[in-house]
C-alpha atoms as a PDB file:
ATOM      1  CA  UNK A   1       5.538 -70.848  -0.961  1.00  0.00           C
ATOM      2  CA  UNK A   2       5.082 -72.924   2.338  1.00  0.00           C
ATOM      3  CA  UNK A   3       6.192 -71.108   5.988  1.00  0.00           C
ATOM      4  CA  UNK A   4       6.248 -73.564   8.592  1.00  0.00           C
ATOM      5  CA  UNK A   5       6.200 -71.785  12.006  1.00  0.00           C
ATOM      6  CA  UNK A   6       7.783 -73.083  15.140  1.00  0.00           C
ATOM      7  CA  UNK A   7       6.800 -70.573  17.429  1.00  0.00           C
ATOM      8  CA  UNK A   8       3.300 -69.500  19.635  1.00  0.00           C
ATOM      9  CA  UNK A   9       1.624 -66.994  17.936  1.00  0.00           C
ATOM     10  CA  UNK A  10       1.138 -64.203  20.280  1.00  0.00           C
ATOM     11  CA  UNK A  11       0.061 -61.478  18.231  1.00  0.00           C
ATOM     12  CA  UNK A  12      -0.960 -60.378  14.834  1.00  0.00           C
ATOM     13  CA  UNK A  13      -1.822 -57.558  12.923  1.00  0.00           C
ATOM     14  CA  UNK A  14      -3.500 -57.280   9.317  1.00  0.00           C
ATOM     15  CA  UNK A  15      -0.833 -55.104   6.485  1.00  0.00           C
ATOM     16  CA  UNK A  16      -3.628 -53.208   4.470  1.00  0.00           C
ATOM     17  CA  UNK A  17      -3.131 -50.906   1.354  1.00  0.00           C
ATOM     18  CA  UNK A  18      -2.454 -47.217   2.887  1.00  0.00           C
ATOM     19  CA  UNK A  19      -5.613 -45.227   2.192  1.00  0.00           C
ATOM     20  CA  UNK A  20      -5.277 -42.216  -0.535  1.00  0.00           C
ATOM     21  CA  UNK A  21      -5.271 -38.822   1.071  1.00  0.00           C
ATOM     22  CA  UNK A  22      -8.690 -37.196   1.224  1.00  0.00           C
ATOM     23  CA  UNK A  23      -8.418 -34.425  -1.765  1.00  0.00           C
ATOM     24  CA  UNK A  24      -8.706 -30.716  -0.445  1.00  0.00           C
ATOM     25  CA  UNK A  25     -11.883 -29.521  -0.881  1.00  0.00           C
ATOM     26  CA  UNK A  26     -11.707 -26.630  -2.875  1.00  0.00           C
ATOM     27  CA  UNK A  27     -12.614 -23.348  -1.317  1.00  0.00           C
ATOM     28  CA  UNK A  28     -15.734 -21.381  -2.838  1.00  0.00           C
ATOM     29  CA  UNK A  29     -17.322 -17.536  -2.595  1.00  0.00           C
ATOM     30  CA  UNK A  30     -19.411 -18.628   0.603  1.00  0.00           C
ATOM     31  CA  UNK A  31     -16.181 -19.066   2.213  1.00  0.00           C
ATOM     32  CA  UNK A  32     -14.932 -15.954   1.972  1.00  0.00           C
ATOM     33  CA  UNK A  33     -18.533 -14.299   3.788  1.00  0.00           C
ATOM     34  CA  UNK A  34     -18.602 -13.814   7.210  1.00  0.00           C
ATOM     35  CA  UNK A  35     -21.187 -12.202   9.690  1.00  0.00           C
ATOM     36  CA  UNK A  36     -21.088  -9.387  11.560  1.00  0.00           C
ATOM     37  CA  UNK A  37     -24.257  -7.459  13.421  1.00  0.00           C
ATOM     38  CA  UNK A  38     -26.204 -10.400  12.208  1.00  0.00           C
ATOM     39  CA  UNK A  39     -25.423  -8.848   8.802  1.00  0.00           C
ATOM     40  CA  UNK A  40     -24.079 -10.959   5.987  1.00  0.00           C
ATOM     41  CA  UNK A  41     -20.731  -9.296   5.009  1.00  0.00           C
ATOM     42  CA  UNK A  42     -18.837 -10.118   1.300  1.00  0.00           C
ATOM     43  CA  UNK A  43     -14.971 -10.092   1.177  1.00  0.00           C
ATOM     44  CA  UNK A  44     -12.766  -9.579  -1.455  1.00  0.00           C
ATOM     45  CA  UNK A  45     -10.955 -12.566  -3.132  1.00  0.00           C
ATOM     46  CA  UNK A  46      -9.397 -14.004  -5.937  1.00  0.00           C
ATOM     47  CA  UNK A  47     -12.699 -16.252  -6.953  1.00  0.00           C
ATOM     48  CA  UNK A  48     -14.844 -13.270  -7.350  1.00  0.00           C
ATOM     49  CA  UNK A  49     -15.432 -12.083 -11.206  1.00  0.00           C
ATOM     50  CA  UNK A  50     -14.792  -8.987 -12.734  1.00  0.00           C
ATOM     51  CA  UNK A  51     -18.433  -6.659 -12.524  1.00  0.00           C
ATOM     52  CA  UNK A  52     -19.124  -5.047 -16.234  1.00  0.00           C
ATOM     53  CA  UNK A  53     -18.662  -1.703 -14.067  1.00  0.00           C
ATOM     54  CA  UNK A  54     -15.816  -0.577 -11.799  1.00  0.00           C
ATOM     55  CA  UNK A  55     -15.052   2.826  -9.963  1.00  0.00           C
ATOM     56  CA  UNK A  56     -11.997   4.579 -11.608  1.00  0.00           C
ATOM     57  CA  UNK A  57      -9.524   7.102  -9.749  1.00  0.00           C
ATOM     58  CA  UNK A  58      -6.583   8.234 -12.489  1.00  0.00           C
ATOM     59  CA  UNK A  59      -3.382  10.217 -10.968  1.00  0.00           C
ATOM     60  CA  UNK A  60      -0.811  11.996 -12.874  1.00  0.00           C
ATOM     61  CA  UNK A  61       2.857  11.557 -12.167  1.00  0.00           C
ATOM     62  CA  UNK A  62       5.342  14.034 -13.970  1.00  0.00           C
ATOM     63  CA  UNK A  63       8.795  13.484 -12.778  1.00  0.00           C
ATOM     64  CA  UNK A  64      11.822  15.904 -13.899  1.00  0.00           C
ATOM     65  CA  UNK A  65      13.560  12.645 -14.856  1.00  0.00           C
ATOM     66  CA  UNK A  66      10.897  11.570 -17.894  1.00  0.00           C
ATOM     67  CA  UNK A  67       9.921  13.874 -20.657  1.00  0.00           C
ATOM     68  CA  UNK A  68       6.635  12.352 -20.300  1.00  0.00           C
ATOM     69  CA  UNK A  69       4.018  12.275 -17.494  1.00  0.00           C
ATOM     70  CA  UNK A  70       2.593   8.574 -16.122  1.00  0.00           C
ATOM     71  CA  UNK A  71      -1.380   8.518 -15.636  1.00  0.00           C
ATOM     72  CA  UNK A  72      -2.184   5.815 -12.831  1.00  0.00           C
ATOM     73  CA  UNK A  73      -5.623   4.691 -13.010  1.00  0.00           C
ATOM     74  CA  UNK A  74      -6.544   2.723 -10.253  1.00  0.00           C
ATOM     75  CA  UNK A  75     -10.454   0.760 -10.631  1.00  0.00           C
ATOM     76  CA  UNK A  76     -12.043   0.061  -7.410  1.00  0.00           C
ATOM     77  CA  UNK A  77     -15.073  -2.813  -6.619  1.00  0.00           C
ATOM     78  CA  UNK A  78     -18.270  -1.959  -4.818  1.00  0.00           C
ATOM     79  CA  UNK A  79     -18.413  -4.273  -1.940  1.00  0.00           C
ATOM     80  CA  UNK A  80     -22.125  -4.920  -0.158  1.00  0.00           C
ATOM     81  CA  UNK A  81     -23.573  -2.079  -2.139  1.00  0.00           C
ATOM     82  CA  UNK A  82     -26.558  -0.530  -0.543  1.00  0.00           C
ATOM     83  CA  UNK A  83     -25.530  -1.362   3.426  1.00  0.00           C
ATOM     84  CA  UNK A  84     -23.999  -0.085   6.248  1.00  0.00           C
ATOM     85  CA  UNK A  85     -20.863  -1.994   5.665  1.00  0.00           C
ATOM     86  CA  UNK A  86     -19.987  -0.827   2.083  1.00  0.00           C
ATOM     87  CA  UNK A  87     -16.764  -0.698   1.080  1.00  0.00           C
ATOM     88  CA  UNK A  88     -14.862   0.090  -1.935  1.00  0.00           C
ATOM     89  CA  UNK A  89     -11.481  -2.311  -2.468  1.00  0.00           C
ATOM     90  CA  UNK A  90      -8.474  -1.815  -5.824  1.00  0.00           C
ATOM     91  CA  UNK A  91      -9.444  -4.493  -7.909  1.00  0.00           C
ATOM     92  CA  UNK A  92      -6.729  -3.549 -10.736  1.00  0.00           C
ATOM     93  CA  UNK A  93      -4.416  -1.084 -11.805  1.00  0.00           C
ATOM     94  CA  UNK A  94      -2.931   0.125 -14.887  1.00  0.00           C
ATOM     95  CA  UNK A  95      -0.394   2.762 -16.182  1.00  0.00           C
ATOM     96  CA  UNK A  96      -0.003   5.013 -19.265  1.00  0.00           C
ATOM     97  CA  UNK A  97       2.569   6.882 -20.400  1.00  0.00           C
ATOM     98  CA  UNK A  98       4.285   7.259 -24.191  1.00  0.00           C
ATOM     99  CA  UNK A  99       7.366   6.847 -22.665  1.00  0.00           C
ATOM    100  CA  UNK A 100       7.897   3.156 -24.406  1.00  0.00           C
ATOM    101  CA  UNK A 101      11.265   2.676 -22.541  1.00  0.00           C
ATOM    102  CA  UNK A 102       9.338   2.016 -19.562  1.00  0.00           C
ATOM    103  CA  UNK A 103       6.848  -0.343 -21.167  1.00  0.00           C
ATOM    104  CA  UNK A 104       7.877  -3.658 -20.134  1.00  0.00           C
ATOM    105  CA  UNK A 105       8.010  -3.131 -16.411  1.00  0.00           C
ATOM    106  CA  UNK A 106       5.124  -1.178 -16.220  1.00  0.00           C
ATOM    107  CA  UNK A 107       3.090  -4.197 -17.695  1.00  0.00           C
ATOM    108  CA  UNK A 108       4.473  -6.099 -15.632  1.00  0.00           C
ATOM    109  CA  UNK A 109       4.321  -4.409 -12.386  1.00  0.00           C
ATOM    110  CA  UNK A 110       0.762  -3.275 -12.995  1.00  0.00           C
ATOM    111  CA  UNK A 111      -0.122  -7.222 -13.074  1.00  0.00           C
ATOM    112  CA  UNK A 112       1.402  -8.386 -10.205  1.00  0.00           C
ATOM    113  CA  UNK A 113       0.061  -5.269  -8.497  1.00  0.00           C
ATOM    114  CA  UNK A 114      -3.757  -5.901  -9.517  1.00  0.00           C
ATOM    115  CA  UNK A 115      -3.332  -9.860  -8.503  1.00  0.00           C
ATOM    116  CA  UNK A 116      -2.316  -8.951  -4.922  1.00  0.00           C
ATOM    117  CA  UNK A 117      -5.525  -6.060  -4.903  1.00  0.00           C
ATOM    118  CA  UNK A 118      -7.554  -9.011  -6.391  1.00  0.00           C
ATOM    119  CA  UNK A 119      -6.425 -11.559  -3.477  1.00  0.00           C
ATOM    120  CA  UNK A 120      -8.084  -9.321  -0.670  1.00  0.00           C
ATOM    121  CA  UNK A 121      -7.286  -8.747   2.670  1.00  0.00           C
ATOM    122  CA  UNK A 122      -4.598  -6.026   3.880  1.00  0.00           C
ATOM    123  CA  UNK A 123      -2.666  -4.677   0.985  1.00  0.00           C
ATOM    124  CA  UNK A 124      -1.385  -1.737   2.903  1.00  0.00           C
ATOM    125  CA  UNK A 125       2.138  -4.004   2.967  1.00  0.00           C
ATOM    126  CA  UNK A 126       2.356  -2.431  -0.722  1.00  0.00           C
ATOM    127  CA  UNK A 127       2.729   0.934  -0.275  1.00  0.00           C
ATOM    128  CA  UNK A 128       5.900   0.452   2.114  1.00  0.00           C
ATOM    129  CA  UNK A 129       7.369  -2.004  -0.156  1.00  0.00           C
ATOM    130  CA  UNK A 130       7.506   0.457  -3.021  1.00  0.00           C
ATOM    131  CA  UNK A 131       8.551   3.525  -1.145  1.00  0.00           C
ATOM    132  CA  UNK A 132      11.212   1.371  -0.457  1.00  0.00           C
ATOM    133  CA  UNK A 133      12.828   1.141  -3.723  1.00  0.00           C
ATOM    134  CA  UNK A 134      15.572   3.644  -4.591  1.00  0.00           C
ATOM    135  CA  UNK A 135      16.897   4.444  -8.007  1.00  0.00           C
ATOM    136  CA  UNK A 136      20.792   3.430  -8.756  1.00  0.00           C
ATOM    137  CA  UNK A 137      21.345   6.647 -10.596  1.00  0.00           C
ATOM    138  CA  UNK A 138      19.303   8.716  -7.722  1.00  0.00           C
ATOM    139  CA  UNK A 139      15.695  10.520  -6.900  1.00  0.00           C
ATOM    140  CA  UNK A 140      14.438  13.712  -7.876  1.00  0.00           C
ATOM    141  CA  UNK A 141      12.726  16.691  -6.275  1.00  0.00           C
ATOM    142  CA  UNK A 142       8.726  17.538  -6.250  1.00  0.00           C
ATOM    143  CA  UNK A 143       7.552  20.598  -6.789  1.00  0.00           C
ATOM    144  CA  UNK A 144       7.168  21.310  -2.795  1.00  0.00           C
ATOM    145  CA  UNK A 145      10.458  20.294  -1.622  1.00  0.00           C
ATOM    146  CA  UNK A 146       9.542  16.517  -1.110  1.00  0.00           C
ATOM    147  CA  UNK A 147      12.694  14.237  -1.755  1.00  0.00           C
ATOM    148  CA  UNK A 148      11.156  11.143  -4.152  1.00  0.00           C
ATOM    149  CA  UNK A 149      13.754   8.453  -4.447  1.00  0.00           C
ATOM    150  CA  UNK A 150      12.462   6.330  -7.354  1.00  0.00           C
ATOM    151  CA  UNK A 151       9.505   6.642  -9.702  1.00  0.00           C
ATOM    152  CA  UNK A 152       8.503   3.287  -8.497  1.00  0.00           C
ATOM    153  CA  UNK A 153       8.393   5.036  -4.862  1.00  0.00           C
ATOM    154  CA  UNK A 154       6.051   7.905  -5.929  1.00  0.00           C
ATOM    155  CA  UNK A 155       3.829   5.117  -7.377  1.00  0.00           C
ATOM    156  CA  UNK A 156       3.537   4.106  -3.758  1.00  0.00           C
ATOM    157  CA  UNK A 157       2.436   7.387  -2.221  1.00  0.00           C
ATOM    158  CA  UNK A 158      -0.107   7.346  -5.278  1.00  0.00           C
ATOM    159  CA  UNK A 159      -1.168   4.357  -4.080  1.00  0.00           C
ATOM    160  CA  UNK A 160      -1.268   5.084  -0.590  1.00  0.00           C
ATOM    161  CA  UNK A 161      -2.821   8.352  -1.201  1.00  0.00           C
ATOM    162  CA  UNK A 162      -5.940   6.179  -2.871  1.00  0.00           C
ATOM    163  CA  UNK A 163      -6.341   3.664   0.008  1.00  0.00           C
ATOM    164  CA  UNK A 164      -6.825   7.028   2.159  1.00  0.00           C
ATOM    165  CA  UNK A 165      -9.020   8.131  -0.279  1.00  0.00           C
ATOM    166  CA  UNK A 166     -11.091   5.201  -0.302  1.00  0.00           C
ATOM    167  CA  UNK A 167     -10.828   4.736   3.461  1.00  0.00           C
ATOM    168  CA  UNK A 168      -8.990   1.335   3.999  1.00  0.00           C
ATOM    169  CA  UNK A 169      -5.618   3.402   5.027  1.00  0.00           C
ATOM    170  CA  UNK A 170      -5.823   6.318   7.904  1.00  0.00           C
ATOM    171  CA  UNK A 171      -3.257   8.824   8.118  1.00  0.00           C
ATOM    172  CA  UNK A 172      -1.480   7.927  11.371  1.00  0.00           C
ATOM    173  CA  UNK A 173      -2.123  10.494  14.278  1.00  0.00           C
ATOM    174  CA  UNK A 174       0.162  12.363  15.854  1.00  0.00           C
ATOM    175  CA  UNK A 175       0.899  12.234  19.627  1.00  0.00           C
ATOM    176  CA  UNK A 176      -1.026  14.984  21.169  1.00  0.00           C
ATOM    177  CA  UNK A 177       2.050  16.255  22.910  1.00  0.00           C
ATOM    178  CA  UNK A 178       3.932  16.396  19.714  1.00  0.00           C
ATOM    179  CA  UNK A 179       1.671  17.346  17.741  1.00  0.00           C
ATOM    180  CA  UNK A 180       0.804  20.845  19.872  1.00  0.00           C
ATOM    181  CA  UNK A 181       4.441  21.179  19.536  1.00  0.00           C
ATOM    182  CA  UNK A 182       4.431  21.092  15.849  1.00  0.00           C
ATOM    183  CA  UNK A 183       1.343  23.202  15.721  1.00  0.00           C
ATOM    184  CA  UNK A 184       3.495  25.974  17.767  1.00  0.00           C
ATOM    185  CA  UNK A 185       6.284  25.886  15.497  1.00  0.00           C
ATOM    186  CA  UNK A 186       3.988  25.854  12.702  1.00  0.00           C
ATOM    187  CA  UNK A 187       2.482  29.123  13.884  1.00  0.00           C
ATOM    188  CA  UNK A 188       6.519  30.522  14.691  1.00  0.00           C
ATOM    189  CA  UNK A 189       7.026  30.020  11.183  1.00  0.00           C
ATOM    190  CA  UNK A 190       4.369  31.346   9.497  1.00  0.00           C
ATOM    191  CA  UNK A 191       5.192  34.666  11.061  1.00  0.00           C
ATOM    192  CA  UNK A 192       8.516  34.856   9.111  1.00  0.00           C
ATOM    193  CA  UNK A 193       9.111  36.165   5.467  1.00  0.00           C
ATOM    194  CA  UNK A 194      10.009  33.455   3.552  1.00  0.00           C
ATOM    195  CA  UNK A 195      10.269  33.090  -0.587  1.00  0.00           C
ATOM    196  CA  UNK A 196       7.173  31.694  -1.922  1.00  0.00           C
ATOM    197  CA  UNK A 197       7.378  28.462  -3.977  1.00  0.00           C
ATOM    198  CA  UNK A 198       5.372  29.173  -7.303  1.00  0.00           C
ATOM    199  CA  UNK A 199       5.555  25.852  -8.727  1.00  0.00           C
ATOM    200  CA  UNK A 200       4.176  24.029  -5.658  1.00  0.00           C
ATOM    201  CA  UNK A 201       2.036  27.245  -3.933  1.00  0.00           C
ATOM    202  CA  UNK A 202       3.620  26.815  -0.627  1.00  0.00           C
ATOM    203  CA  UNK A 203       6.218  28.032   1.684  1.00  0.00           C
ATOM    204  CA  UNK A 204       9.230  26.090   1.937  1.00  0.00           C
ATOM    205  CA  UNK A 205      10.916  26.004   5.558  1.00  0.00           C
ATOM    206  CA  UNK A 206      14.433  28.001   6.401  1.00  0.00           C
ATOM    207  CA  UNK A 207      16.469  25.975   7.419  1.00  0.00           C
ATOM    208  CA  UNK A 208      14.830  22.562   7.458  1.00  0.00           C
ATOM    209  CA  UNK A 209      16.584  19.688   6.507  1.00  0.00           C
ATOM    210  CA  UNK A 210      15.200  16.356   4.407  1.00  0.00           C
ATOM    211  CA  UNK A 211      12.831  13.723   6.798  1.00  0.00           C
ATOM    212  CA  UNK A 212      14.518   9.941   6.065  1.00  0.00           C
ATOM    213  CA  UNK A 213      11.126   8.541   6.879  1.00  0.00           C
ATOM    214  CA  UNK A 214       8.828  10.613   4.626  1.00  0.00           C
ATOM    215  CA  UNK A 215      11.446  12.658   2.738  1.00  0.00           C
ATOM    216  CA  UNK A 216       9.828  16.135   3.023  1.00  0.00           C
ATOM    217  CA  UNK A 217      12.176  18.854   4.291  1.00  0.00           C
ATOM    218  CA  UNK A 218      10.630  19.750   7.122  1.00  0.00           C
ATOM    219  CA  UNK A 219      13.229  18.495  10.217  1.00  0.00           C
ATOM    220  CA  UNK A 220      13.634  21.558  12.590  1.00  0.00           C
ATOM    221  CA  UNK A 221      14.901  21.566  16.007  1.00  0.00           C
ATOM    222  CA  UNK A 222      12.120  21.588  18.008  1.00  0.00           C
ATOM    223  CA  UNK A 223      13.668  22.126  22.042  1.00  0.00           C
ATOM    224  CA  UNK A 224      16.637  20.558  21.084  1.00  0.00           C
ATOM    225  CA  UNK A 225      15.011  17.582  19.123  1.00  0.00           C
ATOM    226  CA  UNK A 226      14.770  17.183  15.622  1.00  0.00           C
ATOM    227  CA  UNK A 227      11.351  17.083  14.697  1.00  0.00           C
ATOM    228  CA  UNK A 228       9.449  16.509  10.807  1.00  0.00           C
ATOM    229  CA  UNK A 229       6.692  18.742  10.595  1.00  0.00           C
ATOM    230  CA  UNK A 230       4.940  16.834   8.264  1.00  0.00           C
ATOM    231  CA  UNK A 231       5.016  13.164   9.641  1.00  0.00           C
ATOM    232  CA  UNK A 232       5.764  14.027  13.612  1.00  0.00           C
ATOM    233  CA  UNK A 233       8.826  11.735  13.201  1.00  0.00           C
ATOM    234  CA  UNK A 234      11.109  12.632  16.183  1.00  0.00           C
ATOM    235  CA  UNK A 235      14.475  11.724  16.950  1.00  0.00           C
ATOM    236  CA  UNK A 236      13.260  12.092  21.009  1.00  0.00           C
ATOM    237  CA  UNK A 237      10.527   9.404  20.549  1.00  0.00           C
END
């Protein structure tokens, strides 16, 4: 097919095939190491393959809702064995229990659970998600006087309770002033006669009322604020 063109040219430009995307380069374990103290430091993530060998914790959960107890067995890697910057990291979890019922969600939750250990970084974000589920037909009591509103929930204080263990979650401090002020009511009620609690081997407290934020009972009115005596939450700030 012939063009003729009646015009100047005055400018030009060459259409060319768009170029294909560059692929993405697929991340490997180097990129995942980092440095510190002129020290070459290994992270946890998702590449890394299962060691013949992991570190096991196992908890028991016996609620007054199942005839039969749970057993939470939590198996932790050995990161940069042998240095100053070893570290142990939940690598997987399971759950047993001959409660069959319960079978299918257990599986399931127990995978999902041991892919986000497996992916590294900060899993504290766990723990709050699953004290945050509540049971339709409502919680149950611990031996103790703790409030536990799901089973799922107590799963996350077992959880938490590990990552203390292991060191990668600290129990959050108390402000000093508050926490002289629970230490003196503390000492006020340890001077009065109170029923012991055989089943968990510890006074409850007269009078105290149930925490919303970690569900002990153990709110008293501390100088006209209501203060937990087990978490420092405060109503006053």
């Amino acid at each position: 097919m012939t063009i003729k063109i009646e015009r100047h040219i005055s400018k030009f430009r060459v259409d060319k095939p768009e170029a294909a995307a560059p692929a993405a380069t697929p991340r490997t374990t180097a990129d995942y190491e980092f440095r510190k103290d002129g020290a070459r430091i290994i992270s946890l993530h998702e590449r890394m393959v299962r060691p013949e060998v992991l570190i096991g914790s196992t908890y028991k959960i016996k609620t007054p809702v199942s005839e039969y107890a749970m057993y939470v067995t939590i198996n932790d890697i050995l990161l940069n064995e042998g240095t100053e910057h070893e570290q142990r990291q939940p690598f997987e979890v399971f759950i047993n229990s001959k409660n069959l019922e319960q079978f299918q969600w257990i599986v399931a939750l127990t995978r999902i659970m041991s892919a986000v250990f497996r992916k590294g970084g900060d899993i504290s974000f766990l723990v709050n998600e699953l004290k945050s589920v509540f049971d339709p037909k409502g919680g149950y009591w611990q031996p103790g006087g703790r409030f536990m509103p799901s089973i799922i929930a107590e799963l996350g204080y077992v959880i938490e309770k590990h990552l203390r263990t292991i060191g990668l979650v600290a129990r959050p401090d108390l402000d000093p002033s508050i926490a002289e002020g629970v230490r003196e009511k503390l000492r006020q009620w340890e001077g009065l006669a109170r029923p012991q609690d055989a089943a968990a081997g510890r006074k409850p407290l007269d009078g105290a009322r149930l925490c919303p934020k970690c569900y002990a009972v153990a709110v008293v009115v501390m100088d006209g604020c209501a203060t937990c005596l087990d978490c420092g939450d405060s109503k006053c700030g």
